[in-house]
C-alpha atoms as a PDB file:
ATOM      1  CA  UNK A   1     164.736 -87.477  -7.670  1.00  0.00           C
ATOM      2  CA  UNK A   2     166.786 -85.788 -10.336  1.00  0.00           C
ATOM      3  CA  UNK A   3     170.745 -85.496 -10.034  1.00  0.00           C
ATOM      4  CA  UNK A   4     172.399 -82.468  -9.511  1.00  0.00           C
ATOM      5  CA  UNK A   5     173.693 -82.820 -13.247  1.00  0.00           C
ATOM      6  CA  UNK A   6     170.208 -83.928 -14.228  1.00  0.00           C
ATOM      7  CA  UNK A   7     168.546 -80.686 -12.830  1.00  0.00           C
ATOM      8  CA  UNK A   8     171.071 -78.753 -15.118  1.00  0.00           C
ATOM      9  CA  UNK A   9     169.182 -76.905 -17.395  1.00  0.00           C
ATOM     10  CA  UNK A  10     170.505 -78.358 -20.513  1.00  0.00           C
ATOM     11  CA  UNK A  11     170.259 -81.813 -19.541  1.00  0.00           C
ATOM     12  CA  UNK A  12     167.659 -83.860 -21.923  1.00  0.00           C
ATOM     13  CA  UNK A  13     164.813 -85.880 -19.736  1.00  0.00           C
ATOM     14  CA  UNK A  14     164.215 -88.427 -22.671  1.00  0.00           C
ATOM     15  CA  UNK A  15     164.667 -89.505 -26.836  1.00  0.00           C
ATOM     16  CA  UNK A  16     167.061 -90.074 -28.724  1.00  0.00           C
ATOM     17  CA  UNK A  17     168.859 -86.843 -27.306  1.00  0.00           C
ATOM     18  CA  UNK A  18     169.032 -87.947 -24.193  1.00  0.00           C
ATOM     19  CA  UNK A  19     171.472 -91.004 -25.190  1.00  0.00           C
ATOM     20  CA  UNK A  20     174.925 -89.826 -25.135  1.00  0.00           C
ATOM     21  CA  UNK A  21     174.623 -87.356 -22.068  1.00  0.00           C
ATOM     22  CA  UNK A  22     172.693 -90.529 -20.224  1.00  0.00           C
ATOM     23  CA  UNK A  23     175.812 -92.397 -20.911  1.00  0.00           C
ATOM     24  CA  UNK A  24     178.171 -89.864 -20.195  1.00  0.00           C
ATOM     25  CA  UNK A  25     176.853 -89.358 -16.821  1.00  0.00           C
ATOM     26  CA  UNK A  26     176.647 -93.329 -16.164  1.00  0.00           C
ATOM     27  CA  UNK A  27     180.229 -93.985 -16.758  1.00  0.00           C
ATOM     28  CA  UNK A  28     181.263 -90.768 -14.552  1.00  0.00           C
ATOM     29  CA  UNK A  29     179.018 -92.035 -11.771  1.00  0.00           C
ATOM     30  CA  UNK A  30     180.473 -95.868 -12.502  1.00  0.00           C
ATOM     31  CA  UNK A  31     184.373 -94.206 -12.127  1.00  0.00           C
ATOM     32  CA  UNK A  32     183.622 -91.736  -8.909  1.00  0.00           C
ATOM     33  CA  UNK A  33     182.245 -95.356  -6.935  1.00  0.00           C
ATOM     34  CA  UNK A  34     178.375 -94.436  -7.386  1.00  0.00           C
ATOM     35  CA  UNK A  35     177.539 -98.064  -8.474  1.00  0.00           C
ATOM     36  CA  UNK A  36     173.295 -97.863  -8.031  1.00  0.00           C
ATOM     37  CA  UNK A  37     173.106 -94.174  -9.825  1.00  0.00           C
ATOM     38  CA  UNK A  38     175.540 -95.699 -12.672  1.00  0.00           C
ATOM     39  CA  UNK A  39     172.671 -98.530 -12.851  1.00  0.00           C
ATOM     40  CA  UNK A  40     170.123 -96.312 -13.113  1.00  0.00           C
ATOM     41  CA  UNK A  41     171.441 -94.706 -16.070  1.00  0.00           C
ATOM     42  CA  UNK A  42     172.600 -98.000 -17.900  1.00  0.00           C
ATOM     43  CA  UNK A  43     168.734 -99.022 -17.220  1.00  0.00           C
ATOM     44  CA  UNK A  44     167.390 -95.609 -18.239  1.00  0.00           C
ATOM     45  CA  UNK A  45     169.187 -96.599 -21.712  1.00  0.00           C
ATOM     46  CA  UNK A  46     168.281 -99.911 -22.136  1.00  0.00           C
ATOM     47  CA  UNK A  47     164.361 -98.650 -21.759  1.00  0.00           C
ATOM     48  CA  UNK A  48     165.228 -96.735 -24.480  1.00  0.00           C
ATOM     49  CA  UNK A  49     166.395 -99.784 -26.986  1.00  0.00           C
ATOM     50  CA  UNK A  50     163.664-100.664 -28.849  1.00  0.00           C
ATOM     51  CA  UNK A  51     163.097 -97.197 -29.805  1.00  0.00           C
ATOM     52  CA  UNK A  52     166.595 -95.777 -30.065  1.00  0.00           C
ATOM     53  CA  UNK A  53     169.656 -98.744 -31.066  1.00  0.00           C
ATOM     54  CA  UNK A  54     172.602 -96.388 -30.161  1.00  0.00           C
ATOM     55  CA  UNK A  55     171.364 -97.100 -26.538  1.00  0.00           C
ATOM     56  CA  UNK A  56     172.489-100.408 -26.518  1.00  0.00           C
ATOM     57  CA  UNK A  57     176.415 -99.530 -26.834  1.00  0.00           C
ATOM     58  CA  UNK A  58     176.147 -96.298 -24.654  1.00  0.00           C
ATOM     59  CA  UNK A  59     174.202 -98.763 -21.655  1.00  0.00           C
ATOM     60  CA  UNK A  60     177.173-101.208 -22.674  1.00  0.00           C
ATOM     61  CA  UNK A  61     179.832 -98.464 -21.787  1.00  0.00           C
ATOM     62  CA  UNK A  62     178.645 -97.973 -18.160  1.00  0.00           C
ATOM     63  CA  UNK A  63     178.138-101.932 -17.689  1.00  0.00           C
ATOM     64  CA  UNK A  64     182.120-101.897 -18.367  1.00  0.00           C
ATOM     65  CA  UNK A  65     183.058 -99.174 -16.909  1.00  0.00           C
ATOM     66  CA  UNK A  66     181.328-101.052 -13.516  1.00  0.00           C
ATOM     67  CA  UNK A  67     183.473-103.794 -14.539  1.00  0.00           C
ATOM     68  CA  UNK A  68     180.289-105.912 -15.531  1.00  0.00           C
ATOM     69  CA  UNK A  69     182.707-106.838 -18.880  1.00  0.00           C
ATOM     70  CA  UNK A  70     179.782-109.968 -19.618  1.00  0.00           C
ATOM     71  CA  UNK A  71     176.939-107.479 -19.379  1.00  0.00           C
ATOM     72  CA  UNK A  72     178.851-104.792 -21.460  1.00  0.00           C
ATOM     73  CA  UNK A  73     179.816-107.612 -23.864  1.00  0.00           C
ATOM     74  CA  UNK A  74     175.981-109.026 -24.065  1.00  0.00           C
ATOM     75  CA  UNK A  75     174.810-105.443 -25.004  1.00  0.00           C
ATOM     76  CA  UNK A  76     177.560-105.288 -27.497  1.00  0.00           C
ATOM     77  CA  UNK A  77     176.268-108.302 -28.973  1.00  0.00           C
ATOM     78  CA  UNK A  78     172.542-107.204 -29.585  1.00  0.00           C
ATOM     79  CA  UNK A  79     173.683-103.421 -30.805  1.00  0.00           C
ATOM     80  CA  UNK A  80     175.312-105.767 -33.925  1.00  0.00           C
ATOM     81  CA  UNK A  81     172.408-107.626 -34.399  1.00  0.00           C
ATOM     82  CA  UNK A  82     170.121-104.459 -35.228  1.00  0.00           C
ATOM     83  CA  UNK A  83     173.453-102.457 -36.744  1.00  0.00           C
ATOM     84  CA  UNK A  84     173.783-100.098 -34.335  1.00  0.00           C
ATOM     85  CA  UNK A  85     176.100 -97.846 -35.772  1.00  0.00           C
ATOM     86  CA  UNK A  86     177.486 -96.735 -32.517  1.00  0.00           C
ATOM     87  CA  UNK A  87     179.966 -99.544 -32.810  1.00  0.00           C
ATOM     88  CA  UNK A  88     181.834 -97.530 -34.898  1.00  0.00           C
ATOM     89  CA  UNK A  89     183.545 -95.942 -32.740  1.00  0.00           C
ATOM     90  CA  UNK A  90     184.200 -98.725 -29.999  1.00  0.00           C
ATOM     91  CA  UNK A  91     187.855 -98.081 -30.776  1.00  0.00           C
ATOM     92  CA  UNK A  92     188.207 -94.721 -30.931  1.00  0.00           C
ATOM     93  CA  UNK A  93     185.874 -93.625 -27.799  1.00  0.00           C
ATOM     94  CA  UNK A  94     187.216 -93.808 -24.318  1.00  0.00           C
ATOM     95  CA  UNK A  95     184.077 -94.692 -22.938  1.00  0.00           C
ATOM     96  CA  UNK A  96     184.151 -97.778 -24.752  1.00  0.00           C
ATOM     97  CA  UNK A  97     188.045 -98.769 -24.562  1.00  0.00           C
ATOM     98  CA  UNK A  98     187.295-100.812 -21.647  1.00  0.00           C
ATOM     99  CA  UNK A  99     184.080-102.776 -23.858  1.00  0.00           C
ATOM    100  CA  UNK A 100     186.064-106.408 -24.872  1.00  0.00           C
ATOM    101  CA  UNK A 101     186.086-106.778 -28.359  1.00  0.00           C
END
């Protein structure tokens, strides 16, 4: 069943625009204490991975922001491997402060 934010009108059900806002919503479910619906967004990214790169650091965000710092740092890995140019801004988004570098 959708989320409440989900449901919102404006919220993308899949693609390549459904990345950020995907993330976005994983790391605010990861900080409120909703550990299985942050999961289900860092897992709705990674399905998206071999189609869409960026996924990789946005599913990495969430897996640190649940304090899963190995996880986050695995996906890290792989999104420099195929160039994902998402890593750009690992120092500059707070999302990603928390990713080890």
């Amino acid at each position: 069943m959708p989320s409440r934010a989900e449901r919102h009108s404006g919220f993308p059900a899949e693609g390549p625009e459904a990345i950020f806002p995907v993330s976005v919503l994983g790391c605010a479910y990861a900080v409120v204490g909703q550990q299985s619906a942050a999961l289900q967004m860092a897992e709705k990214l990674l399905a998206l991975t071999d189609q869409f790169s960026p996924a990789l650091v946005q599913a990495a965000a969430i897996c640190s922001e649940l304090g899963d710092k190995d996880r986050a740092f695995e996906l890290m890995e792989k999104a420099l491997v195929v160039r994902d140019d998402g890593l750009l801004w690992i120092k500059s988004s707070s999302r990603l402060s928390r990713v080890p570098v």
